[in-house]
C-alpha atoms as a PDB file:
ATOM      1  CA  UNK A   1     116.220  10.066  93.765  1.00  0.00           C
ATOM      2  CA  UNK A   2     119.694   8.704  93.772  1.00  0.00           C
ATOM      3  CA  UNK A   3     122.572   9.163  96.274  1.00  0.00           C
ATOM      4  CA  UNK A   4     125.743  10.152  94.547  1.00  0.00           C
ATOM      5  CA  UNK A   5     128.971   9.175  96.093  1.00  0.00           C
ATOM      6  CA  UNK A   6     132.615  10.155  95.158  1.00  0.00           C
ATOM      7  CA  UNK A   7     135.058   7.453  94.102  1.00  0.00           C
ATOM      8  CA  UNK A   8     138.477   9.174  93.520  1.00  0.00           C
ATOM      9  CA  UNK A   9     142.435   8.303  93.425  1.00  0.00           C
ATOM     10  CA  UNK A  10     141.299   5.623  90.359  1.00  0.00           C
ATOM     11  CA  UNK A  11     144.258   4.256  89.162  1.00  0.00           C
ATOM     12  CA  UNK A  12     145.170   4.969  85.174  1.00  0.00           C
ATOM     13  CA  UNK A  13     144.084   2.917  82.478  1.00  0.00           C
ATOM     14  CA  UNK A  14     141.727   1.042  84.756  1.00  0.00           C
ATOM     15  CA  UNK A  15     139.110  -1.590  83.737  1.00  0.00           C
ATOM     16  CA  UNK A  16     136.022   0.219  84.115  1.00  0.00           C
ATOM     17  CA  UNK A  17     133.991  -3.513  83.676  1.00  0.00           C
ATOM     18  CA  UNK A  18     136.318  -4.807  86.274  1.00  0.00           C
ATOM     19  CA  UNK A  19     135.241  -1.790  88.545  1.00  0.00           C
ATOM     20  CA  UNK A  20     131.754  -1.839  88.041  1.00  0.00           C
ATOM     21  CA  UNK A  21     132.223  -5.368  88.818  1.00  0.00           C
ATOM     22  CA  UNK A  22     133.132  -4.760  92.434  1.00  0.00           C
ATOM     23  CA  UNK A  23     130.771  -2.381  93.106  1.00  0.00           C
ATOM     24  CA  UNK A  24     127.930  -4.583  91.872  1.00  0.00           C
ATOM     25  CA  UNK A  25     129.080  -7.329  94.351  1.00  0.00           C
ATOM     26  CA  UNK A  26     129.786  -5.088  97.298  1.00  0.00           C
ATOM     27  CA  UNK A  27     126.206  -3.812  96.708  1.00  0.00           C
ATOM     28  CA  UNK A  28     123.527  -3.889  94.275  1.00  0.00           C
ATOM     29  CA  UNK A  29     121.800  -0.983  92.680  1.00  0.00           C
ATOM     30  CA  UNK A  30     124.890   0.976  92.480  1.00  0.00           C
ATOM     31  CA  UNK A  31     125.587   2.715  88.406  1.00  0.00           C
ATOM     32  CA  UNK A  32     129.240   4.006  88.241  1.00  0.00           C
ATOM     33  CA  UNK A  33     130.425   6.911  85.889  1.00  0.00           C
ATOM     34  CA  UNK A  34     134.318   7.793  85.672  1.00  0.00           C
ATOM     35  CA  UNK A  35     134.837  11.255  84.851  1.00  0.00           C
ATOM     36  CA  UNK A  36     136.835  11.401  81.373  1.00  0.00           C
ATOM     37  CA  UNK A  37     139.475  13.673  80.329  1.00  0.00           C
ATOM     38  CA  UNK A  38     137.853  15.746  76.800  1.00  0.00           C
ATOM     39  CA  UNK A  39     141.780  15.271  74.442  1.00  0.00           C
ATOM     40  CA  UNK A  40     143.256  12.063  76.077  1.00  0.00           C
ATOM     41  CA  UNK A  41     139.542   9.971  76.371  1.00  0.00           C
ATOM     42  CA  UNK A  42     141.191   8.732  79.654  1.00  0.00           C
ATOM     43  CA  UNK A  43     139.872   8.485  83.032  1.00  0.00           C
ATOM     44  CA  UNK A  44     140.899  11.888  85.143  1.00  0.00           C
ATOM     45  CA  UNK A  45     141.685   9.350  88.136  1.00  0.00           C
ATOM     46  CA  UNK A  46     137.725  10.204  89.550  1.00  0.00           C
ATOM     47  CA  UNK A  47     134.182   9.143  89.309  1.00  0.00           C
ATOM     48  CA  UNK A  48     130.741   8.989  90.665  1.00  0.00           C
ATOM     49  CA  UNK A  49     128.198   6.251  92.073  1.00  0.00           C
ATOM     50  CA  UNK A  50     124.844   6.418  92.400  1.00  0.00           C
ATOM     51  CA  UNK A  51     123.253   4.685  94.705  1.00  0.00           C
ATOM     52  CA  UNK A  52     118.990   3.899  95.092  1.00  0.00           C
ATOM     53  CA  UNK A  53     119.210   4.405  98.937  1.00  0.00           C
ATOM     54  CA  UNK A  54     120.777   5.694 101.776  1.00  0.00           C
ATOM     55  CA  UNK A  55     121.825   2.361 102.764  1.00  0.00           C
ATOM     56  CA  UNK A  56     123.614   1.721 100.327  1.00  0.00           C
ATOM     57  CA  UNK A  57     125.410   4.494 100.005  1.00  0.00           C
ATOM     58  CA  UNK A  58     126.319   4.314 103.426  1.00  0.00           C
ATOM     59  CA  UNK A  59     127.362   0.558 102.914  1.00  0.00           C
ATOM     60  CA  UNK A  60     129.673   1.254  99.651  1.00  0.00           C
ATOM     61  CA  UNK A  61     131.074   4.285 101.519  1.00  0.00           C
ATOM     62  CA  UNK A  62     131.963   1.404 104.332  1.00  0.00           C
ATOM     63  CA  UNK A  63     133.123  -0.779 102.256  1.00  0.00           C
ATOM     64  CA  UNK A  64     135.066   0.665  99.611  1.00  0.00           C
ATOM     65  CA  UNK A  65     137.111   3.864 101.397  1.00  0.00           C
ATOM     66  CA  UNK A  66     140.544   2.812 101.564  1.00  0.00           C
ATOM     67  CA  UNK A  67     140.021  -0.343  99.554  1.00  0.00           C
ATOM     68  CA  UNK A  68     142.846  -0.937  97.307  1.00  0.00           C
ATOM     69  CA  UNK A  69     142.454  -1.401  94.026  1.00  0.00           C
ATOM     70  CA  UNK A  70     145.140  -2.118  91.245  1.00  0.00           C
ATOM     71  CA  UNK A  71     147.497  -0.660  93.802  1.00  0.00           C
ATOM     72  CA  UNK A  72     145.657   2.379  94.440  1.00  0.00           C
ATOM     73  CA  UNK A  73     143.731   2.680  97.806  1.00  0.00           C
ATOM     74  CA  UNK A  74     140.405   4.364  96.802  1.00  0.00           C
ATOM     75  CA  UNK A  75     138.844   7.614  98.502  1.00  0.00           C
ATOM     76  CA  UNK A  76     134.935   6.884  98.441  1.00  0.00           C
ATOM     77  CA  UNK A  77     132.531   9.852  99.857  1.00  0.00           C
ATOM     78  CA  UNK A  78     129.427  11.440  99.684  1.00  0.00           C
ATOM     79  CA  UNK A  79     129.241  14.263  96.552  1.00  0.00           C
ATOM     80  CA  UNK A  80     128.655  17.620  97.378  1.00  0.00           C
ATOM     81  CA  UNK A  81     125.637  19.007  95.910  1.00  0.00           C
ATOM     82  CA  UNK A  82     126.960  21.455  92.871  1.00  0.00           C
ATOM     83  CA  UNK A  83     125.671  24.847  93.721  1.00  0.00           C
ATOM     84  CA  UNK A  84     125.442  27.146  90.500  1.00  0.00           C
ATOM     85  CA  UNK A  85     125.431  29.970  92.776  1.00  0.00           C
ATOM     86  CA  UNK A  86     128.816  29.185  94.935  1.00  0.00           C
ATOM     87  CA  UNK A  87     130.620  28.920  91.172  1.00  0.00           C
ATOM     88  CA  UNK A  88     129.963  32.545  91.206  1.00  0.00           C
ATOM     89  CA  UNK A  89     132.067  35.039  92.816  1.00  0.00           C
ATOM     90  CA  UNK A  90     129.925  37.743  95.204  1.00  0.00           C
ATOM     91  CA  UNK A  91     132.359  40.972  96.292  1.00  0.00           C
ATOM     92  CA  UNK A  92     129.442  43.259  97.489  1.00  0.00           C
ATOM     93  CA  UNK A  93     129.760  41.434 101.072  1.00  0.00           C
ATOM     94  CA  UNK A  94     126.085  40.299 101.658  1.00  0.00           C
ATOM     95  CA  UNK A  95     126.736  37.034 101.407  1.00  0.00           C
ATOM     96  CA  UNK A  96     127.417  35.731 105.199  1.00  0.00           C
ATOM     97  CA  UNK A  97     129.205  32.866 104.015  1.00  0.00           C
ATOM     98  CA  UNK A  98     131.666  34.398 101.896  1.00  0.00           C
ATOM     99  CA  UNK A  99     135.058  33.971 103.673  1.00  0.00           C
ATOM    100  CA  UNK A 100     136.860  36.568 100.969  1.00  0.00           C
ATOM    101  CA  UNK A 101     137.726  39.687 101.780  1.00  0.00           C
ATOM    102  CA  UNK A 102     135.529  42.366  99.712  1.00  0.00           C
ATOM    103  CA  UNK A 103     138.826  43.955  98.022  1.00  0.00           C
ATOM    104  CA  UNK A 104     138.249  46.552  95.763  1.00  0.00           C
ATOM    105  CA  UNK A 105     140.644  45.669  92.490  1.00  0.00           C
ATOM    106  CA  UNK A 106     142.243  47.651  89.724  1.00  0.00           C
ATOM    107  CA  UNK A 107     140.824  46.335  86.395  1.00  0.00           C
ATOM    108  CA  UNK A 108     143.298  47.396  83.484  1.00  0.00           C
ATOM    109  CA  UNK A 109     141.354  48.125  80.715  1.00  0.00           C
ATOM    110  CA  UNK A 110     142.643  48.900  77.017  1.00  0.00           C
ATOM    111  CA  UNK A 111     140.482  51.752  76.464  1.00  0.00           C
ATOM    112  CA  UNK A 112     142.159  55.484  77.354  1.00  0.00           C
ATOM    113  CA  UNK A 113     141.187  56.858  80.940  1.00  0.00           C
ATOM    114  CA  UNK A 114     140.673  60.970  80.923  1.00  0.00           C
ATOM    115  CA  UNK A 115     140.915  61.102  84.339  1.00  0.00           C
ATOM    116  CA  UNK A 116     144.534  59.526  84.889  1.00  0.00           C
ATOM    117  CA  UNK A 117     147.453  57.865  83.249  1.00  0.00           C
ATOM    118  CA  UNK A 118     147.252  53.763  83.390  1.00  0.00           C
ATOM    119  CA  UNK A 119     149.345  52.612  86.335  1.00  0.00           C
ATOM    120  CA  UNK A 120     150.845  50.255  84.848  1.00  0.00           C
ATOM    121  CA  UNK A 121     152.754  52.980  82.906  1.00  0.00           C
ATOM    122  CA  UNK A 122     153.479  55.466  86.067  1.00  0.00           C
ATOM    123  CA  UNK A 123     157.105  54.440  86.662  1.00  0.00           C
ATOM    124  CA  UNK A 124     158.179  54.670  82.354  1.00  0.00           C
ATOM    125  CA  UNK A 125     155.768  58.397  82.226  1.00  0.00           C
ATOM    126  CA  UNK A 126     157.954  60.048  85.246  1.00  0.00           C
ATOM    127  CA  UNK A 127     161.044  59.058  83.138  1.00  0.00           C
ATOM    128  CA  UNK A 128     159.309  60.352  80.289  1.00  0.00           C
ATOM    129  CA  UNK A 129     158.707  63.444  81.518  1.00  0.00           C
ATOM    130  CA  UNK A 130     161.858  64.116  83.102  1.00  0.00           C
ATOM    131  CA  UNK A 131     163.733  63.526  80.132  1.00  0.00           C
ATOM    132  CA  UNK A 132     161.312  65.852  77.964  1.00  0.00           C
ATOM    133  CA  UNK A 133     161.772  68.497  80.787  1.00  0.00           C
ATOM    134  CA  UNK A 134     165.197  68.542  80.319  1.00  0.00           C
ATOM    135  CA  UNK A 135     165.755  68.361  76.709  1.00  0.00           C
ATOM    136  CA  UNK A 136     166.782  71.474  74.825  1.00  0.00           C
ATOM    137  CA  UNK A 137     165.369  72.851  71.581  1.00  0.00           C
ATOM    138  CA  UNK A 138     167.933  72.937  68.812  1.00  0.00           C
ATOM    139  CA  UNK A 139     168.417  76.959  68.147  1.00  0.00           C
END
């Protein structure tokens, strides 16, 4: 299994040949995937590496962190594993981890609430109400 590595602060409109280039002579058995923007089709400035061994990850880390490159000095690290299960957000406080607060929110909803007024509303109902109170009837 491969080693992915980080390779950000790419400058725009790179050579991705010329790239791949470098890598391949700083260390071989390295593949190289920039990260693509889905309207423009350009590169979003980021990428990842993935190396065969630890070694070599550790060497293109070495070598390549704070390299320049077409005036751009490049930030190469080790990828964090992508956790499905950090992506989601846990409020019933089991999770240790979890460095937000468990707040209780006010969802708005569209749909009428029997119980009381929509809070949004409070401050234009009071006005509402004291107007109606002191209205007169027409005789």
């Amino acid at each position: 299994m491969g080693i992915r590595i980080y390779i950000g602060n790419l400058p725009k409109g790179f050579n991705i040949k010329e790239f791949d280039n470098i890598l391949k002579s700083s260390v071989e058995g390295i593949r190289f995937k920039p990260v693509f923007d889905k309207e423009t089709k350009e590169c979003r400035g980021f990428g990842f590496a993935t190396a065969n061994n630890e070694n070599n990850a550790n060497l293109i880390i070495e070598k390549l962190n704070g390299f320049e490159f077409q005036g751009n000095k490049l930030r190469v690290e080790r990828s964090e594993k992508k956790d499905s299960s950090a992506n989601k957000r846990n409020f019933s406080g089991s999770n240790k981890n979890n460095k937000r607060k468990n707040i209780k929110k006010i969802v708005h909803s569209d749909a009428p609430n029997m119980q009381s007024p929509d809070p949004r509303w409070a401050g234009e109902l009071s006005k509402l109400k004291d107007l109606l109170a002191n209205q007169k009837t027409p005789a």
